[in-house]
N, C-alpha and C. Protein backbone atom coordinates (compact mmCIF):
# COMPACT_ATOMS: atom_id res chain seq x y z
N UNK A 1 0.85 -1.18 0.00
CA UNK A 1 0.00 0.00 0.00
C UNK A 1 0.89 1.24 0.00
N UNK A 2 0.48 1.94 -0.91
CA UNK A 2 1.21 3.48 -1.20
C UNK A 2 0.94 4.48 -0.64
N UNK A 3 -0.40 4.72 -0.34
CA UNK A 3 -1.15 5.76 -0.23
C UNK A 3 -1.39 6.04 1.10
N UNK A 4 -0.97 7.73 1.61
CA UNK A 4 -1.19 7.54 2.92
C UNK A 4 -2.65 7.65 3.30
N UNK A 5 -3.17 8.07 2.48
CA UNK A 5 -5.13 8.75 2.75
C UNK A 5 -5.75 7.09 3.02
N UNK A 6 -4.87 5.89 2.07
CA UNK A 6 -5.47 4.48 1.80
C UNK A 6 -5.23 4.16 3.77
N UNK A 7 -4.22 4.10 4.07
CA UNK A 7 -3.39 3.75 5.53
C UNK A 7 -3.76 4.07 6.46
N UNK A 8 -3.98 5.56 6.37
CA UNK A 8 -5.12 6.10 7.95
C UNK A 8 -6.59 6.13 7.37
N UNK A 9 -6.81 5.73 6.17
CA UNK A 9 -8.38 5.61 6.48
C UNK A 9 -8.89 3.48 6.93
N UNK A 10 -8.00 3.13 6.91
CA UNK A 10 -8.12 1.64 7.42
C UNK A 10 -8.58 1.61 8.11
N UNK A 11 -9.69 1.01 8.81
CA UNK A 11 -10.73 1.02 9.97
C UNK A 11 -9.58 0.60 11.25
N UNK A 12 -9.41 1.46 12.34
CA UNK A 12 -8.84 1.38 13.24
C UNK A 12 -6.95 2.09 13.64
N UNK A 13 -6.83 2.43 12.01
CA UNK A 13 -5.54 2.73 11.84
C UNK A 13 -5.46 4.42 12.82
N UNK A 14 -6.02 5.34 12.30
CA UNK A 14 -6.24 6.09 12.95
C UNK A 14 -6.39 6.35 14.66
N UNK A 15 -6.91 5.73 14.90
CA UNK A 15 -7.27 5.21 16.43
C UNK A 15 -5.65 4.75 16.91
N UNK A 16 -5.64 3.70 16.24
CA UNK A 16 -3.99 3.05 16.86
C UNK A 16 -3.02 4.23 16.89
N UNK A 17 -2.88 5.22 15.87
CA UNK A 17 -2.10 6.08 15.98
C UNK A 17 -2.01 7.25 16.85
N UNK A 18 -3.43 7.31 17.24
CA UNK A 18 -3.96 8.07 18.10
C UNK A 18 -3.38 7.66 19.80
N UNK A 19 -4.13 6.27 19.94
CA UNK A 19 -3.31 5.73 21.17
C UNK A 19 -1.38 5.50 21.30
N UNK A 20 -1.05 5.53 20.14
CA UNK A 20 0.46 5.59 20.35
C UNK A 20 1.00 6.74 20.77
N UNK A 21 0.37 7.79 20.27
CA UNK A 21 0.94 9.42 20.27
C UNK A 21 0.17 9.98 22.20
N UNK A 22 -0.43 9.23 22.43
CA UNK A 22 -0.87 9.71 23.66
C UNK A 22 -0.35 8.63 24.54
N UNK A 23 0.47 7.36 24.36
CA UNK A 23 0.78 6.65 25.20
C UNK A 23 2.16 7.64 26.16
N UNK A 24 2.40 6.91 27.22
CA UNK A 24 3.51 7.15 27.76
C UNK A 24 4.80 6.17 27.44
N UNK A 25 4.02 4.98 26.87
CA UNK A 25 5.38 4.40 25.96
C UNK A 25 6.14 4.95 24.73
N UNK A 26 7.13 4.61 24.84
CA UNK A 26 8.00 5.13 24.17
C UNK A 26 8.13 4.40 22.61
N UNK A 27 7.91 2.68 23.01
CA UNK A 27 8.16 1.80 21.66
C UNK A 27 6.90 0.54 21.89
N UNK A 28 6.50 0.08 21.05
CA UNK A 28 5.54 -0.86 21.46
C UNK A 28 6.34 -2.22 21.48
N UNK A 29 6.61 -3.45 21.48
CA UNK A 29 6.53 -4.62 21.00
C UNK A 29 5.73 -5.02 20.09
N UNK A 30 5.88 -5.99 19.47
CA UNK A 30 4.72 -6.66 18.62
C UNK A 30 3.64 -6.84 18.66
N UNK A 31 3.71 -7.66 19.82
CA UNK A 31 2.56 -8.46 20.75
C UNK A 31 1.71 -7.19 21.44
N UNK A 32 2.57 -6.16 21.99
CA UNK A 32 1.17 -5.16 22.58
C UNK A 32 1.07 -4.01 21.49
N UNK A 33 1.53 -4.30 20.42
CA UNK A 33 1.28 -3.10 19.17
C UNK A 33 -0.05 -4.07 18.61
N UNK A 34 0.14 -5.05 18.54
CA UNK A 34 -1.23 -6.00 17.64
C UNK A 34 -2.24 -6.00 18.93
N UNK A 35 -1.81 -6.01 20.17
CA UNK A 35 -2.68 -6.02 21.33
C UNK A 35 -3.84 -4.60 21.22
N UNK A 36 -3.06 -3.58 21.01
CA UNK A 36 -3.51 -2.08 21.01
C UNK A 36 -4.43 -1.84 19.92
N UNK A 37 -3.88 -2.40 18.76
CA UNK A 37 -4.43 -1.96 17.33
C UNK A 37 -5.89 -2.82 17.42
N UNK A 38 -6.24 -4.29 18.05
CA UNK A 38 -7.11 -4.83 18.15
C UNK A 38 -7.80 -3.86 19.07
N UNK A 39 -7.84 -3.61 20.30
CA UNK A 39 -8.59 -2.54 21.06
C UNK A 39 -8.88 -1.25 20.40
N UNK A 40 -8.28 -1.16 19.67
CA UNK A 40 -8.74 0.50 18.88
C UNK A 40 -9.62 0.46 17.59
N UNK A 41 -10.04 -0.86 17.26
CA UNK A 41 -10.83 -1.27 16.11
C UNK A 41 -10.47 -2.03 14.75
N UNK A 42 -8.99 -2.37 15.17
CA UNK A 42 -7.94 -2.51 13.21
C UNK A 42 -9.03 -3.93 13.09
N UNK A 43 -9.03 -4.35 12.13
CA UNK A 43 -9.82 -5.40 11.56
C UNK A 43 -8.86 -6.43 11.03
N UNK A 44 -8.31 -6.09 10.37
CA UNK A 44 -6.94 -6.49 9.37
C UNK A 44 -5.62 -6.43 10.13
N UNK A 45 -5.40 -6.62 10.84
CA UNK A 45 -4.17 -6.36 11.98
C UNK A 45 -2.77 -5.89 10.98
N UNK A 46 -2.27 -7.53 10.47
CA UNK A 46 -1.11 -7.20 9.36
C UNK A 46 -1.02 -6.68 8.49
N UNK A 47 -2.68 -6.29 7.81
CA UNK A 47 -2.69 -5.17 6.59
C UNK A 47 -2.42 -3.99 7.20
N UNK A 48 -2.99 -3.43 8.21
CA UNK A 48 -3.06 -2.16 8.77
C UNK A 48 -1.56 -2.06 9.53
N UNK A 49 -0.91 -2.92 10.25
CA UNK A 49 0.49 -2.72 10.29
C UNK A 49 1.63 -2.44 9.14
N UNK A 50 1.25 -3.44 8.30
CA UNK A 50 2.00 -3.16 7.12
C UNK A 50 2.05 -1.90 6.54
N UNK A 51 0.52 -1.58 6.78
CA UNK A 51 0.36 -0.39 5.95
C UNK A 51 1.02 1.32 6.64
N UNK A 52 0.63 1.17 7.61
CA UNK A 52 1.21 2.17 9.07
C UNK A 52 2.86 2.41 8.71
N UNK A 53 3.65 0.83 8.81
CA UNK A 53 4.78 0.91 8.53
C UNK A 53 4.99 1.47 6.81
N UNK A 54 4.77 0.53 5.65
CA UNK A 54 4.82 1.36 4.20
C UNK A 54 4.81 2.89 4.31
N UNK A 55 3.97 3.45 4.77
CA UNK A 55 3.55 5.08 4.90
C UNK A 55 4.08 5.75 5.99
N UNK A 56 5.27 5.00 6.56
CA UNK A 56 6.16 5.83 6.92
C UNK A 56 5.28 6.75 8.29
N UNK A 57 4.26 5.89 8.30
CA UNK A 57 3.37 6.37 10.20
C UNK A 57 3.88 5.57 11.29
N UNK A 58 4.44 4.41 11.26
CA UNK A 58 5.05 3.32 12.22
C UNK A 58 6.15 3.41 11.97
N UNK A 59 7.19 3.60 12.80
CA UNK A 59 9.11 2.89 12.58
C UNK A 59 9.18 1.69 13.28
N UNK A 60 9.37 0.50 12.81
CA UNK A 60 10.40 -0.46 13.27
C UNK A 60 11.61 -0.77 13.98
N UNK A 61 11.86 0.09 15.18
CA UNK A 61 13.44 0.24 15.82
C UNK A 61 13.43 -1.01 16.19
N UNK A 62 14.72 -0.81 16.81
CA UNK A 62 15.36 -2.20 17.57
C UNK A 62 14.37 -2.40 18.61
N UNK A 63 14.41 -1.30 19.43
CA UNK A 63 13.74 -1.16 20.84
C UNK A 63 12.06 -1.76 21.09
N UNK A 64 11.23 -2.01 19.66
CA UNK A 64 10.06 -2.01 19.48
C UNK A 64 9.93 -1.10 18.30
N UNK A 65 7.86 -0.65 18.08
CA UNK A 65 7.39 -0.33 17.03
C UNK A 65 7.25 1.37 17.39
N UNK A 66 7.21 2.34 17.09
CA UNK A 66 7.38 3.27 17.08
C UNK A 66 6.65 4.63 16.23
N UNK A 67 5.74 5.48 16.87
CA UNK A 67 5.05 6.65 16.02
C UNK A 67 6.03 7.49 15.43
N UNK A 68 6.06 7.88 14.12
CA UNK A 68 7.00 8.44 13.35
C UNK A 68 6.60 9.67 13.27
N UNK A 69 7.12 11.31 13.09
CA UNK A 69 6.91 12.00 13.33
C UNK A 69 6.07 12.49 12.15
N UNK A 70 5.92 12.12 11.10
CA UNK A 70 4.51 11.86 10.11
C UNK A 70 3.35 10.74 10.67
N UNK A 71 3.86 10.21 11.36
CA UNK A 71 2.82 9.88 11.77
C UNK A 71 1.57 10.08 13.10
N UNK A 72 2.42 11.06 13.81
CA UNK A 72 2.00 11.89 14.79
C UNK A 72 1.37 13.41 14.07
N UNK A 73 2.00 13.95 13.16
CA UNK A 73 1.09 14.91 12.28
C UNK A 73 -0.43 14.32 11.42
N UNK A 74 0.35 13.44 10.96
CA UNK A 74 -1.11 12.93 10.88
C UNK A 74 -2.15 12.13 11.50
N UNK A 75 -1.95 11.83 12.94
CA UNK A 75 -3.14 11.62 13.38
C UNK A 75 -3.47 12.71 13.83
N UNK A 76 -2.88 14.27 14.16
CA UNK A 76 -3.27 15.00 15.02
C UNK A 76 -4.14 16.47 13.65
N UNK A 77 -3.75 15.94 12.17
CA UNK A 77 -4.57 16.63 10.98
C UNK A 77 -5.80 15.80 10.84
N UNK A 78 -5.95 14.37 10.91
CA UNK A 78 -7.47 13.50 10.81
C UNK A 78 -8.11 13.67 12.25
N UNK A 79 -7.51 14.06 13.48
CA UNK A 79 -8.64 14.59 14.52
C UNK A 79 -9.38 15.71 14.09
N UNK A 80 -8.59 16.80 13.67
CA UNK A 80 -8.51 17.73 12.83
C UNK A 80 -10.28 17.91 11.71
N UNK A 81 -9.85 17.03 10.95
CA UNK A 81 -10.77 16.49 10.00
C UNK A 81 -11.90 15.89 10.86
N UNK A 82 -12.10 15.30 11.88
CA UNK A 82 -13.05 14.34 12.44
C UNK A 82 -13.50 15.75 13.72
N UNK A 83 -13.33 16.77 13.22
CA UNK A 83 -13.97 18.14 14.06
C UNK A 83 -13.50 17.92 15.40
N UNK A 84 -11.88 17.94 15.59
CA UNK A 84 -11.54 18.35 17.24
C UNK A 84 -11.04 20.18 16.65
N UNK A 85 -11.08 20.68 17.60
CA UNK A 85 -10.60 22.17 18.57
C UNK A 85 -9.61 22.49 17.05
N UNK A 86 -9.52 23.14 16.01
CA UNK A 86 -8.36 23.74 15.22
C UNK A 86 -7.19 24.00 16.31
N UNK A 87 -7.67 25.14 17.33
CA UNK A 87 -6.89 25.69 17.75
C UNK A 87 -5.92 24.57 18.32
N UNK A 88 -6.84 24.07 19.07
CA UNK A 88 -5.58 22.79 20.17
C UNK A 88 -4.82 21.83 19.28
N UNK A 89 -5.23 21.86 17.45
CA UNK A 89 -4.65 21.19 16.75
C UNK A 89 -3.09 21.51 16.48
N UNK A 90 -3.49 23.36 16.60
CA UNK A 90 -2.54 23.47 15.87
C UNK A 90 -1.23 24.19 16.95
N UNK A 91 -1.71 23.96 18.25
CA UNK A 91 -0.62 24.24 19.31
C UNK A 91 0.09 23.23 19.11
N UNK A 92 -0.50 21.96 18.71
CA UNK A 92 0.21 20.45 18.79
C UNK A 92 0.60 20.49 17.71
N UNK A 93 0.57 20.73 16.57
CA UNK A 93 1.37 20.74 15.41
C UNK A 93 2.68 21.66 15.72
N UNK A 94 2.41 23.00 16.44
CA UNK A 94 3.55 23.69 16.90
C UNK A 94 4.64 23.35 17.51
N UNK A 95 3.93 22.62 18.67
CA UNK A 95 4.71 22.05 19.35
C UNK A 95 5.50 20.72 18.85
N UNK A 96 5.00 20.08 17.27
CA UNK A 96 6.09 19.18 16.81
C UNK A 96 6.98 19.81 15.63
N UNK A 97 6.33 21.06 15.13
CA UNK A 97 7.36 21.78 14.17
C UNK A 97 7.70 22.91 14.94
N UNK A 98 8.71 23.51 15.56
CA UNK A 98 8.89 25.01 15.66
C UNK A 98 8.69 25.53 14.66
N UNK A 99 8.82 25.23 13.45
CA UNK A 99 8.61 27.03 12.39
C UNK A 99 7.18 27.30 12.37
N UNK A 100 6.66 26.29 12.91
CA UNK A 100 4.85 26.70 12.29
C UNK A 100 4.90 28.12 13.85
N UNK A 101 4.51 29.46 13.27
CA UNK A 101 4.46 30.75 14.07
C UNK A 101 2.71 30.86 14.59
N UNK A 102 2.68 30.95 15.43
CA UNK A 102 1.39 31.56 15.76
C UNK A 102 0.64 33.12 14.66
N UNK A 103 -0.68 33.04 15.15
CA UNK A 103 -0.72 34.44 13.99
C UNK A 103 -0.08 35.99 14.55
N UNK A 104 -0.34 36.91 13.87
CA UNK A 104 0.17 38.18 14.73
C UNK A 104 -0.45 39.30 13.72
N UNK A 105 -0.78 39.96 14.90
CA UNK A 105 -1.65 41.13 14.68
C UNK A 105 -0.49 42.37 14.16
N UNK A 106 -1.10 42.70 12.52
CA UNK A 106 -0.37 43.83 12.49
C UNK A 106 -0.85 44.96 12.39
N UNK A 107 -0.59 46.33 12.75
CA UNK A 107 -1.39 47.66 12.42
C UNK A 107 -0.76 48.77 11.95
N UNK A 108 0.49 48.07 11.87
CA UNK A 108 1.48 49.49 11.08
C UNK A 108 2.87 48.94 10.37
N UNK A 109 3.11 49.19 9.28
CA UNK A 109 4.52 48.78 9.06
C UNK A 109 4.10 47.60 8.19
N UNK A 110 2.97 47.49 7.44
CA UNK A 110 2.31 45.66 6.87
C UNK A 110 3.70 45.63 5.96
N UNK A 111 3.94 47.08 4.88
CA UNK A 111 4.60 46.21 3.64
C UNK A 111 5.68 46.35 4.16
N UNK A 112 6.70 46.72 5.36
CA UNK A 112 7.78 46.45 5.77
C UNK A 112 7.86 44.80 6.37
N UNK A 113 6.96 44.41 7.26
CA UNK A 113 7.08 43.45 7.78
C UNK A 113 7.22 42.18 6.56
N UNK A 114 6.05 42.50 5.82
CA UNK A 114 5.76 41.53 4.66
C UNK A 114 7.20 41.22 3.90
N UNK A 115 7.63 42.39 3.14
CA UNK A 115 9.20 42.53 2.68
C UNK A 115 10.40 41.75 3.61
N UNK A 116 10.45 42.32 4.78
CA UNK A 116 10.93 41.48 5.69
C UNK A 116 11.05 40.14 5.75
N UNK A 117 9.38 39.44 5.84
CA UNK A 117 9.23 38.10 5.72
C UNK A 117 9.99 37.58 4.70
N UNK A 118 9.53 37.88 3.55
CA UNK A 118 10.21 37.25 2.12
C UNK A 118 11.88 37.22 2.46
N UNK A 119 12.68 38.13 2.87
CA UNK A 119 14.38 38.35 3.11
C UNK A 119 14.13 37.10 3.84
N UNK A 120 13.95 36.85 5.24
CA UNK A 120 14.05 36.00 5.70
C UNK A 120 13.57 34.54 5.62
N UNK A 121 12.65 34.22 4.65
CA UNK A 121 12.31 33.28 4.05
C UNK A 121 12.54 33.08 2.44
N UNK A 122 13.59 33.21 1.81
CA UNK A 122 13.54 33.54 0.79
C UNK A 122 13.54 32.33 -0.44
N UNK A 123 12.75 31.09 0.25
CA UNK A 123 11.80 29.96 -0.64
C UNK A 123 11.29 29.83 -1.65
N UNK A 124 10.52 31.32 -1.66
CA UNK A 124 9.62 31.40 -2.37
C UNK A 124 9.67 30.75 -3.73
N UNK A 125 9.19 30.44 -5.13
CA UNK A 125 9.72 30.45 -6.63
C UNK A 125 9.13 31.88 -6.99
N UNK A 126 7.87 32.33 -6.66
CA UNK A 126 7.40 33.90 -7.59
C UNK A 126 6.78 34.23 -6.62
N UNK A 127 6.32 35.70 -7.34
CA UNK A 127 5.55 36.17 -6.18
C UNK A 127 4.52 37.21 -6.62
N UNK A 128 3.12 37.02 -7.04
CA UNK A 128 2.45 38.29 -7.84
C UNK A 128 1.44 38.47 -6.57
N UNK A 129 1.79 40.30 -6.90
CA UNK A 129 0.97 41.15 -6.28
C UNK A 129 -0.22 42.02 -6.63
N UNK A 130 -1.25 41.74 -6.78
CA UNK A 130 -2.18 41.93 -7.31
C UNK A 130 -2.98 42.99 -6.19
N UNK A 131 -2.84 44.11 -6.15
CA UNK A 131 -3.18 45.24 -5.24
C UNK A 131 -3.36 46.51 -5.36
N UNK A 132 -4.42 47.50 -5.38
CA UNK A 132 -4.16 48.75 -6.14
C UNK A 132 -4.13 49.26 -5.18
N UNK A 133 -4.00 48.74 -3.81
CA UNK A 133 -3.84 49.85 -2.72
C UNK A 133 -1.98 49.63 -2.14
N UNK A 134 -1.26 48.71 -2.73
CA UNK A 134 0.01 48.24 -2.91
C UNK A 134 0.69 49.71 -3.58
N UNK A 135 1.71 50.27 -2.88
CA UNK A 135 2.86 51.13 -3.77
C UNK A 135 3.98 50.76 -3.54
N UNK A 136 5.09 50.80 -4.03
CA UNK A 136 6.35 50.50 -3.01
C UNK A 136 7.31 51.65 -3.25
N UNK A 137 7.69 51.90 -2.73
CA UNK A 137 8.71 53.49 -2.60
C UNK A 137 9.88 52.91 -2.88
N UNK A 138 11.08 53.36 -3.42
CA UNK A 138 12.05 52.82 -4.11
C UNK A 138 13.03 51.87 -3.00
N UNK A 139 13.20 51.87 -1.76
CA UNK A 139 13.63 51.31 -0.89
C UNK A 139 12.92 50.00 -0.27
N UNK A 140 11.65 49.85 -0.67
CA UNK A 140 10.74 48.79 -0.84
C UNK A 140 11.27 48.05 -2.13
N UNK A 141 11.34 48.50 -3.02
CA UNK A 141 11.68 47.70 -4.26
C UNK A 141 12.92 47.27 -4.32
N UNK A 142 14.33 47.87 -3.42
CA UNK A 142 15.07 47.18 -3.44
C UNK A 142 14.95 45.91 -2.14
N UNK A 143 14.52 45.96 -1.56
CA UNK A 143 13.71 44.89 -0.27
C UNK A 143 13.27 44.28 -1.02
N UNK A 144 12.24 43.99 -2.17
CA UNK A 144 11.67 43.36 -2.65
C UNK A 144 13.01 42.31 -3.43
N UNK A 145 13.83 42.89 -4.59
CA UNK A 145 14.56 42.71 -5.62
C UNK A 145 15.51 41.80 -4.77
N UNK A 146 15.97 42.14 -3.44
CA UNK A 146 16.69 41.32 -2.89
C UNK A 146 16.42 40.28 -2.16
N UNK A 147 14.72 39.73 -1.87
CA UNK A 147 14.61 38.38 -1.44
C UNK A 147 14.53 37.71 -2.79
N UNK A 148 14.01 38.54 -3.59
CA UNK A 148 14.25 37.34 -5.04
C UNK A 148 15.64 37.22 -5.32
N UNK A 149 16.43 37.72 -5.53
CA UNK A 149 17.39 37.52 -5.62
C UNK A 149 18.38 36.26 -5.07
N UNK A 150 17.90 36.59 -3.41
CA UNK A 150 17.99 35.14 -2.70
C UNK A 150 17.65 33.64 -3.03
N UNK A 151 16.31 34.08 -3.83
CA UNK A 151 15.46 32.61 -3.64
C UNK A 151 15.92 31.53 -4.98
């Protein structure tokens, strides 16, 4: 199985991933990873393991079976989907990526900050601005010229 949408929509897969990411264990064994996945609904035990592992949601360590850090994003985007709290989703997504920023209120300074952003992220591939309330004063345009430049 390829597909990760195929893997967490497996009846119970979700659930199992759910109870791994909230356990206080660290690694499962076999025996209480197939123990768990039966209590959480899997039907298919070795399909839905297999599949967990293929899609890169389960690791295999030495130590035992293990939630992969895609696989902790995605059980905590299908709670997400299954209508839990955005907000509390996305403290927990924060709290497994630092770059994801909280929002922030701006009221002065937008196309400096914005310009700003781009220098310091300078990822981007293009960038169209479609704005008639947009000007940029010639010191803006070199701010501008130089995150592209970067990217």
């Amino acid at each position: 199985m390829s597909n990760l949408n195929v893997a967490a929509g497996l009846r119970g897969a979700h659930e199992t991933l759910r109870a791994i990411d909230q356990s206080s264990e660290t690694a499962f064994s076999y025996d209480a990873l197939i123990d768990l996945m039966q209590r959480q609904g899997a039907e298919n035990l070795e399909e839905t393991l297999t599949a967990l592992i293929a899609n890169n949601l389960l690791h295999q360590a030495p130590q035992g079976f293990q939630i992969t850090h895609l696989g902790r994003r995605a059980s905590l985007l299908l709670d997400a989907l299954n209508g839990a709290d955005l907000r509390d989703i996305w403290r927990k997504l924060g709290q497994l990526d630092q770059t994801l920023r909280n929002y922030e209120l701006l009221r002065n300074n937008l196309t400096d900050h914005f310009l700003n952003s781009l220098t310091n992220r300078p990822s981007f591939g293009r960038l169209y601005i479609c704005s008639p309330w947009i000007s940029f004063e010639r010191r803006e345009e070199k701010l501008l010229a130089s995150a592209n430049a970067a990217s």
